[in-house]
C-alpha atoms as a PDB file:
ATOM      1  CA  UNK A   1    -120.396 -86.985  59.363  1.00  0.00           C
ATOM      2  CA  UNK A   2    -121.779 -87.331  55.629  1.00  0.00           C
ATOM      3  CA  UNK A   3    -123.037 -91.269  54.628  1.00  0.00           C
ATOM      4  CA  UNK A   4    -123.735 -91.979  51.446  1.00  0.00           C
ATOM      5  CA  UNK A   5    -124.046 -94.807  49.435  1.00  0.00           C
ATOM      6  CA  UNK A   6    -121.775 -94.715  47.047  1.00  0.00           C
ATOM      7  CA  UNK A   7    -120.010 -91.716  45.913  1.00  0.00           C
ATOM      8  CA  UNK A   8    -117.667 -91.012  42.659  1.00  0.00           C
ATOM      9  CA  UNK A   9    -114.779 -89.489  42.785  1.00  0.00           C
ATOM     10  CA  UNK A  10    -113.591 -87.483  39.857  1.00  0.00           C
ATOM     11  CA  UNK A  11    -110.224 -86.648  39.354  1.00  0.00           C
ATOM     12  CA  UNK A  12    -108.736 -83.782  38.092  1.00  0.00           C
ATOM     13  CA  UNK A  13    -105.615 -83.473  35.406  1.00  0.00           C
ATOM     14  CA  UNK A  14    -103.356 -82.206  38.219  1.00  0.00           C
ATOM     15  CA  UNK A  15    -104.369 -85.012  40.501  1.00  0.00           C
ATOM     16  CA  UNK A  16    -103.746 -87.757  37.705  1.00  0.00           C
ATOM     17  CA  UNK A  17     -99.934 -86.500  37.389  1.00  0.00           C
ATOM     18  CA  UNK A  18     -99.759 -86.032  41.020  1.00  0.00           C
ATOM     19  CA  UNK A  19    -100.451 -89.145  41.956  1.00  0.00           C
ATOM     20  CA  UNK A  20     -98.295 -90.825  39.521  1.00  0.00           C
ATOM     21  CA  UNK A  21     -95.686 -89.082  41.166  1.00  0.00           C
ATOM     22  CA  UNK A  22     -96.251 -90.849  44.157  1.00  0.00           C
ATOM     23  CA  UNK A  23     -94.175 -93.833  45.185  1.00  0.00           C
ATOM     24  CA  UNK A  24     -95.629 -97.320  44.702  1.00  0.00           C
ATOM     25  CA  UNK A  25     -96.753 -97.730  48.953  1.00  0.00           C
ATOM     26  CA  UNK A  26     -97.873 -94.036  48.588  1.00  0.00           C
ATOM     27  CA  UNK A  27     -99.805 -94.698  45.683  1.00  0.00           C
ATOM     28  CA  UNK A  28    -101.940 -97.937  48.014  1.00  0.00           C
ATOM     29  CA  UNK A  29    -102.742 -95.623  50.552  1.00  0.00           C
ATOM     30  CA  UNK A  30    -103.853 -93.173  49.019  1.00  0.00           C
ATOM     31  CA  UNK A  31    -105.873 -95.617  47.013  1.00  0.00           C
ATOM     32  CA  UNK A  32    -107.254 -97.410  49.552  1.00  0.00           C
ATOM     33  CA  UNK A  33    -108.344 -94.049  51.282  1.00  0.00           C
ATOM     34  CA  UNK A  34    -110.230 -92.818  48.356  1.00  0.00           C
ATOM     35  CA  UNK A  35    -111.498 -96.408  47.694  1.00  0.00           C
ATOM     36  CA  UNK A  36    -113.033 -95.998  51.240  1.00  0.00           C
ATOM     37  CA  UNK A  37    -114.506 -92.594  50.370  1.00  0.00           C
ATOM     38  CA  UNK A  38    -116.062 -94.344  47.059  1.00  0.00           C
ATOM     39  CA  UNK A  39    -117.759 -97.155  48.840  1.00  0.00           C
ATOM     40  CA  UNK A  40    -118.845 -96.694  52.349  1.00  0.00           C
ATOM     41  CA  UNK A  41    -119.008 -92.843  52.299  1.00  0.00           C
ATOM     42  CA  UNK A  42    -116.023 -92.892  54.919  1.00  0.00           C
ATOM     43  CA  UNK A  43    -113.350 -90.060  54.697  1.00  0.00           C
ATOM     44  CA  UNK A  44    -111.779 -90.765  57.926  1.00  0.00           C
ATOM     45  CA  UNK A  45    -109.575 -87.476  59.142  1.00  0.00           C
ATOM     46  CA  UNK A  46    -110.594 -84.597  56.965  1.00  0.00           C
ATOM     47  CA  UNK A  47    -111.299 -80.491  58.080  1.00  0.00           C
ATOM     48  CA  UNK A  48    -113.667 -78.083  55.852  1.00  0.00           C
ATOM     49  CA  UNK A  49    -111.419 -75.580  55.059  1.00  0.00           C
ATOM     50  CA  UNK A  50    -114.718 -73.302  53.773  1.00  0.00           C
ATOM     51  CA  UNK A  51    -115.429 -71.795  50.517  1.00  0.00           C
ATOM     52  CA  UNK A  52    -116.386 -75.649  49.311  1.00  0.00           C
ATOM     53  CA  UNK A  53    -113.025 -76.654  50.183  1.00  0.00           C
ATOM     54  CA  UNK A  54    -111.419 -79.840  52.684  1.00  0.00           C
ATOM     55  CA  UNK A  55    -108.744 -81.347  53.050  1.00  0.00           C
ATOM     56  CA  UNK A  56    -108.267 -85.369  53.576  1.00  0.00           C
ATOM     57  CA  UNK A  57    -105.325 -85.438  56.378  1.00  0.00           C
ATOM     58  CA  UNK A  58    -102.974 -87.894  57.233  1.00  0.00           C
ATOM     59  CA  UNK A  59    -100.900 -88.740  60.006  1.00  0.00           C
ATOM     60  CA  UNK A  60     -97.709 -88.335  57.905  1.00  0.00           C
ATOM     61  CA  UNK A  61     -98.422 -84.987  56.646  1.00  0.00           C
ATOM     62  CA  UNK A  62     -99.754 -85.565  53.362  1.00  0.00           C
ATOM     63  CA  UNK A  63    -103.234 -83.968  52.334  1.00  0.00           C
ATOM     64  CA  UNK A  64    -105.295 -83.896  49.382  1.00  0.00           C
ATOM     65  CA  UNK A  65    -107.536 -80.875  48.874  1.00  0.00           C
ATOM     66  CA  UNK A  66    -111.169 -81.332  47.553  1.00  0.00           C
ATOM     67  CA  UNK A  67    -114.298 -80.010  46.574  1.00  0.00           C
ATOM     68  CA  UNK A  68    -118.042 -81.544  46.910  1.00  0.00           C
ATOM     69  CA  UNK A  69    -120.120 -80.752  44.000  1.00  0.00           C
ATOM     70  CA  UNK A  70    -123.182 -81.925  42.433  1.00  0.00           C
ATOM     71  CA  UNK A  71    -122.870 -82.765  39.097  1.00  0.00           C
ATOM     72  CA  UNK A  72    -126.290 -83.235  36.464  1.00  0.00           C
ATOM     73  CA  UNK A  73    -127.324 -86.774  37.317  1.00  0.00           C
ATOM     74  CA  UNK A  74    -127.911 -85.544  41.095  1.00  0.00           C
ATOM     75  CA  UNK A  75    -125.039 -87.917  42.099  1.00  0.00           C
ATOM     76  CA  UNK A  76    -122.401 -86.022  44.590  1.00  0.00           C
ATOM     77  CA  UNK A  77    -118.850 -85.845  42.802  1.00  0.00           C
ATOM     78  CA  UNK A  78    -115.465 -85.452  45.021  1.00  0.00           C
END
């Protein structure tokens, strides 16, 4: 498993009007998950899919599909 510091998370167009989609509880957990991610480096149930593409998994089906890239500043970007 990956520990960083601190990572940021940018989010895509289609992400944005995904998630406002999502229902107001929906909407927390996802939230809290990526808040997790953010801060402690922590992204709990998740499979590399290859080709520089995961998935974040939960329980309840849902899944959000990522990428890990390094952006300019050396900082990692999800």
């Amino acid at each position: 498993m990956m520990h960083y510091l601190s990572m940021r998370l940018k989010r895509t167009p289609e992400y944005i009007e995904w998630y406002e989609s999502q229902r107001p509880k929906e909407k927390a957990q996802i939230a809290k998950r990526l808040t997790n991610i953010e801060e402690h480096g922590h992204f709990g149930t998740f499979k590399d899919l290859g080709d520089f593409l995961s998935e974040l998994k939960w329980v309840n089906g849902r899944r959000i599909y990522y990428s890990i890239m390094e952006d300019d500043s050396g900082d990692l970007t999800l």
